[in-house]
N, C-alpha and C. Protein backbone atom coordinates (compact mmCIF):
# COMPACT_ATOMS: atom_id res chain seq x y z
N UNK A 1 50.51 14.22 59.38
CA UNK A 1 49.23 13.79 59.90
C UNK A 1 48.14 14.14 58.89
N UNK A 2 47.26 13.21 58.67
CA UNK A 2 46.25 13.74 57.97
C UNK A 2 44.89 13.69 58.64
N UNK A 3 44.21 13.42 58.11
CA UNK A 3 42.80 13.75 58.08
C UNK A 3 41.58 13.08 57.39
N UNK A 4 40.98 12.62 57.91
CA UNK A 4 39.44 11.45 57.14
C UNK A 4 38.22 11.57 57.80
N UNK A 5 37.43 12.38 56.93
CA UNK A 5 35.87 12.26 57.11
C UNK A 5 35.02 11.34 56.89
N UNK A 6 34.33 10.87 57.06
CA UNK A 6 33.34 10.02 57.13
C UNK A 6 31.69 10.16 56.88
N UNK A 7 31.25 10.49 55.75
CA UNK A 7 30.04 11.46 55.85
C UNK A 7 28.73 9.96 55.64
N UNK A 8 27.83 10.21 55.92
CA UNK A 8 26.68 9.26 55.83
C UNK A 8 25.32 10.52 55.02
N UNK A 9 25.70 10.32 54.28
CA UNK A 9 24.02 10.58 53.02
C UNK A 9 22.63 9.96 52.87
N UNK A 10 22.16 10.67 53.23
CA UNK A 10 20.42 10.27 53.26
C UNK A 10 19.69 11.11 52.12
N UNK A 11 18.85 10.43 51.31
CA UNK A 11 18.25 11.28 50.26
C UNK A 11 17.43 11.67 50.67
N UNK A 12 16.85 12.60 49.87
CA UNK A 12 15.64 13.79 50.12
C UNK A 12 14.06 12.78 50.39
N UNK A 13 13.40 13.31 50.95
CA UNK A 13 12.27 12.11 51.28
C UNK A 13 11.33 12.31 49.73
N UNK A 14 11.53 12.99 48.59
CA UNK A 14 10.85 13.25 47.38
C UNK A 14 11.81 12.25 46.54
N UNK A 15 12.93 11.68 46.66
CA UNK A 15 13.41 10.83 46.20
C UNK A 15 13.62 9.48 46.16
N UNK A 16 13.52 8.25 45.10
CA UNK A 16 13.90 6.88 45.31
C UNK A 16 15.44 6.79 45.78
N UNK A 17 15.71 5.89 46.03
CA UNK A 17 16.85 5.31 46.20
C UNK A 17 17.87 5.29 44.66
N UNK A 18 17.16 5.19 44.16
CA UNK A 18 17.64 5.50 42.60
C UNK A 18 18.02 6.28 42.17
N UNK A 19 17.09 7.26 42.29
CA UNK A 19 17.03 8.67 41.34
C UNK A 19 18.44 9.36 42.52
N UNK A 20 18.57 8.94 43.92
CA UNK A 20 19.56 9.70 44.40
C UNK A 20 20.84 9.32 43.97
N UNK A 21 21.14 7.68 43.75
CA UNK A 21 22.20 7.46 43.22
C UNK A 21 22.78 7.82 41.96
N UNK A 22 21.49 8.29 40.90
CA UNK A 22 22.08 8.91 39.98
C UNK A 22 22.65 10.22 40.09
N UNK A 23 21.51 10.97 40.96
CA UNK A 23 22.06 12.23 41.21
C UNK A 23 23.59 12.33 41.88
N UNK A 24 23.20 11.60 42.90
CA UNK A 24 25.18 12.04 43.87
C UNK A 24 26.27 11.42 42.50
N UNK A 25 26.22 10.32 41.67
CA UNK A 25 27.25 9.96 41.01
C UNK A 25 27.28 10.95 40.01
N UNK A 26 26.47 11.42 39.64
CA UNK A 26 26.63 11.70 38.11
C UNK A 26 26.72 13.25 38.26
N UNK A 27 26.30 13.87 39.27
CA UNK A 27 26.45 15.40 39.49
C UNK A 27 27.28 15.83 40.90
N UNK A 28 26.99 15.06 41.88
CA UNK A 28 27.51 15.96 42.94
C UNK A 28 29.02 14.99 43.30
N UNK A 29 29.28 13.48 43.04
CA UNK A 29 30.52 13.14 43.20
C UNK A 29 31.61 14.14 42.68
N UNK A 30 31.92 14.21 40.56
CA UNK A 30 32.40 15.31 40.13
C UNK A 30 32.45 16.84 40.85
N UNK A 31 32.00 17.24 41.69
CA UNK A 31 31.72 18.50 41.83
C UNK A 31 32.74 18.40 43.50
N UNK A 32 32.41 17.21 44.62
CA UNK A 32 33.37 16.84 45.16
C UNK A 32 35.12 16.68 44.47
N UNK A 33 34.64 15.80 44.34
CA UNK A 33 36.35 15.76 43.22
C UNK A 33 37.38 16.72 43.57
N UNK A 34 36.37 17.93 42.75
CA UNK A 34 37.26 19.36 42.82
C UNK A 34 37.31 20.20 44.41
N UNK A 35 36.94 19.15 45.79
CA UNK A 35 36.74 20.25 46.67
C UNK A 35 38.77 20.63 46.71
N UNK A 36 38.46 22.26 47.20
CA UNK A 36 39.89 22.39 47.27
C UNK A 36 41.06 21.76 48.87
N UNK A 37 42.17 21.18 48.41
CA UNK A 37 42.73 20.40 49.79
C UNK A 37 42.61 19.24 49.71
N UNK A 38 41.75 18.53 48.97
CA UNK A 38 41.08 17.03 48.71
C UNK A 38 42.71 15.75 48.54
N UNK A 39 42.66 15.47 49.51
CA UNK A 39 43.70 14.51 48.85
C UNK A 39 43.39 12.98 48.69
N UNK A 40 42.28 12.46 48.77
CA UNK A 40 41.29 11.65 48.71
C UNK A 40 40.25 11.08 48.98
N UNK A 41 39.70 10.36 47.75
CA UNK A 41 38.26 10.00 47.92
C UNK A 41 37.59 8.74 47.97
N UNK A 42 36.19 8.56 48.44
CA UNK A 42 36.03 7.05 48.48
C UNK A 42 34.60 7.64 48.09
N UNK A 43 33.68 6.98 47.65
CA UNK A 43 32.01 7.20 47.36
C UNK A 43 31.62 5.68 47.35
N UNK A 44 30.69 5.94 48.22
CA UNK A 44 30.27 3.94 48.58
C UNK A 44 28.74 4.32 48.48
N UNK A 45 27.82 3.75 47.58
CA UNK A 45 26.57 3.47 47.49
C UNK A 45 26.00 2.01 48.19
N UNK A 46 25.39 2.72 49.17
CA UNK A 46 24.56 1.85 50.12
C UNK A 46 23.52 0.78 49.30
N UNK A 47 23.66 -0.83 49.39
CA UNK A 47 22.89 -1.19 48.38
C UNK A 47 21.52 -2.04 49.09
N UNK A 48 20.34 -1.13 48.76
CA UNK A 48 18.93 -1.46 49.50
C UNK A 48 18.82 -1.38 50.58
N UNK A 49 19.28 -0.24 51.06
CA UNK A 49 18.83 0.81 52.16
C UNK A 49 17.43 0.87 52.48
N UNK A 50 17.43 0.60 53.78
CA UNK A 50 16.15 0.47 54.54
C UNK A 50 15.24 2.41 54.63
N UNK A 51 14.49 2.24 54.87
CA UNK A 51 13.83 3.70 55.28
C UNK A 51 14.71 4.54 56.19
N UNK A 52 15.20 5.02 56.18
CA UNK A 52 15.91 6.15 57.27
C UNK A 52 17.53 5.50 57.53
N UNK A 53 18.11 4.69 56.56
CA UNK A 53 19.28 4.07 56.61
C UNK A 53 19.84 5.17 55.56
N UNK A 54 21.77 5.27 55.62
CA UNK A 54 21.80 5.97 54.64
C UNK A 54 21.86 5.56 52.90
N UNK A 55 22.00 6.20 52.17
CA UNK A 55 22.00 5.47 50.56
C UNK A 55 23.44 5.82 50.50
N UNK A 56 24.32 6.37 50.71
CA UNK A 56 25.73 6.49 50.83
C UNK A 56 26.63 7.10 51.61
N UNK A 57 27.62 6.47 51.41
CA UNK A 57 28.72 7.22 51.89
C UNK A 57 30.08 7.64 51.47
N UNK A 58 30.35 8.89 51.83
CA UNK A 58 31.57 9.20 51.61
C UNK A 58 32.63 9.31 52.16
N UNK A 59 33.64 8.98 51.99
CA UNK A 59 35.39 8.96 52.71
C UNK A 59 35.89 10.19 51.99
N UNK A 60 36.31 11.43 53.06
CA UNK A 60 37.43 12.62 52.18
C UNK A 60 38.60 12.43 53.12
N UNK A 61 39.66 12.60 52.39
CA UNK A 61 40.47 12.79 53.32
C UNK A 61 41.27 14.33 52.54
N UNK A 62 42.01 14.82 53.87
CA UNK A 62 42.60 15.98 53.82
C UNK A 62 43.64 16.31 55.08
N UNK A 63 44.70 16.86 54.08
CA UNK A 63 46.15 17.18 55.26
C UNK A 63 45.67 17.30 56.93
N UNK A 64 44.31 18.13 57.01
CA UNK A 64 44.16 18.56 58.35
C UNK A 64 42.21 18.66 58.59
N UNK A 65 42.44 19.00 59.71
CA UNK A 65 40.91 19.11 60.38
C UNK A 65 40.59 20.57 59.92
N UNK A 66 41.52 21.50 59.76
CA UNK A 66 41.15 23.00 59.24
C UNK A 66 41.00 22.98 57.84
N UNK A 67 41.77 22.13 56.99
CA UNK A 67 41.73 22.13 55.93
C UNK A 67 40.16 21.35 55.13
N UNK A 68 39.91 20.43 55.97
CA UNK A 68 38.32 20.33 55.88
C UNK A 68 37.32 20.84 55.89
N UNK A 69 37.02 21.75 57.03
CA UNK A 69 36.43 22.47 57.48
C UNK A 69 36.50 23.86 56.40
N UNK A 70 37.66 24.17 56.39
CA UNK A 70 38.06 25.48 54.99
C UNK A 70 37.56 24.94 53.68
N UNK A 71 37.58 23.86 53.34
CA UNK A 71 37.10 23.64 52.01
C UNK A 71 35.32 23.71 52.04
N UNK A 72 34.96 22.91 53.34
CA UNK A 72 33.37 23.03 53.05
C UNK A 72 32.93 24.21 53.18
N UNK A 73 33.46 25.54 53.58
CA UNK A 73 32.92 26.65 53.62
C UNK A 73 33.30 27.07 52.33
N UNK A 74 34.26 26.94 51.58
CA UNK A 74 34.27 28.05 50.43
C UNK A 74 32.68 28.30 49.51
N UNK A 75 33.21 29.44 49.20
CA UNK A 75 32.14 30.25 48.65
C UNK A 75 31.62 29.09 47.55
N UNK A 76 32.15 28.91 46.61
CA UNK A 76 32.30 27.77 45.42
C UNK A 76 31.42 27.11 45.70
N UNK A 77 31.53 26.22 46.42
CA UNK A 77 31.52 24.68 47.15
C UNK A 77 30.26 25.13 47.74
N UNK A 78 29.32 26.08 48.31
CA UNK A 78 28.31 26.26 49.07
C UNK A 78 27.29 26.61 47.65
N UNK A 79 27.62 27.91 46.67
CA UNK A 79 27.14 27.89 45.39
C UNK A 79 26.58 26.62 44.89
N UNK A 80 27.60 25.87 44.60
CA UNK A 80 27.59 24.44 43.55
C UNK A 80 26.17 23.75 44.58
N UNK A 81 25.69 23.93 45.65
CA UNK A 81 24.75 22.96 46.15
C UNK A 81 25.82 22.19 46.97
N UNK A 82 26.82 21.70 47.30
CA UNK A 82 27.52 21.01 48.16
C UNK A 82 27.66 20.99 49.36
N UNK A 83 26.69 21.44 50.15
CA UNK A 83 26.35 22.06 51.59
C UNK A 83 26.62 20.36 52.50
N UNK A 84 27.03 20.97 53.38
CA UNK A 84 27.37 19.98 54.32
C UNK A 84 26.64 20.08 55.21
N UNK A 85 25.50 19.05 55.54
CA UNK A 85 24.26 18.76 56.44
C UNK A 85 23.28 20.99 56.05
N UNK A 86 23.48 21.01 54.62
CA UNK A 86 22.62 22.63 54.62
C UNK A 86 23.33 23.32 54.89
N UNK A 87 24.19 23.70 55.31
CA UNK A 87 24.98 25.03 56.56
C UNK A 87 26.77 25.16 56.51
N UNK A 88 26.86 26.43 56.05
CA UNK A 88 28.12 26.36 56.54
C UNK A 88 29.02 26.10 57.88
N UNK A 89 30.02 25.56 57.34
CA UNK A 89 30.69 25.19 59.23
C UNK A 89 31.02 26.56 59.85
């Protein structure tokens, strides 16, 4: 049995639609990549996202629902900026 998240990303309200897509591809996708347990990925950029729509989304999948949950807490992964909605689970 596995496991698939579904995350919806909204950029910072100091940001274009732009400047976030560079940011999530070019810094925080890579940094996903490496979450630990990861057994796959999807990164979908939302194209001309309305005001309060998201600018992307992500697909993780992983063996289990604990094994998700264990990866977004590691220490690492909270460091790097990779916070899931701010907060550890």
């Amino acid at each position: 049995m596995s496991f698939k998240a579904m995350i919806l990303l909204t950029r910072r309200p100091d940001m274009t639609h732009e400047q976030y897509e560079q940011w999530w591809l070019a810094t925080h996708v890579p940094l996903a990549k490496q979450l630990p347990g990861l057994r796959g990925a999807t990164f979908n950029v939302v194209q001309n996202p309305s005001a309060g729509e998201p600018d992307g989304i992500t697909e993780l999948w992983f063996d289990t629902r604990e094994a998700f949950d264990d990866c977004l807490c590691e220490r690492d992964w909270q460091a790097s900026g990779g916070r899931f909605n701010g907060q550890c689970c």
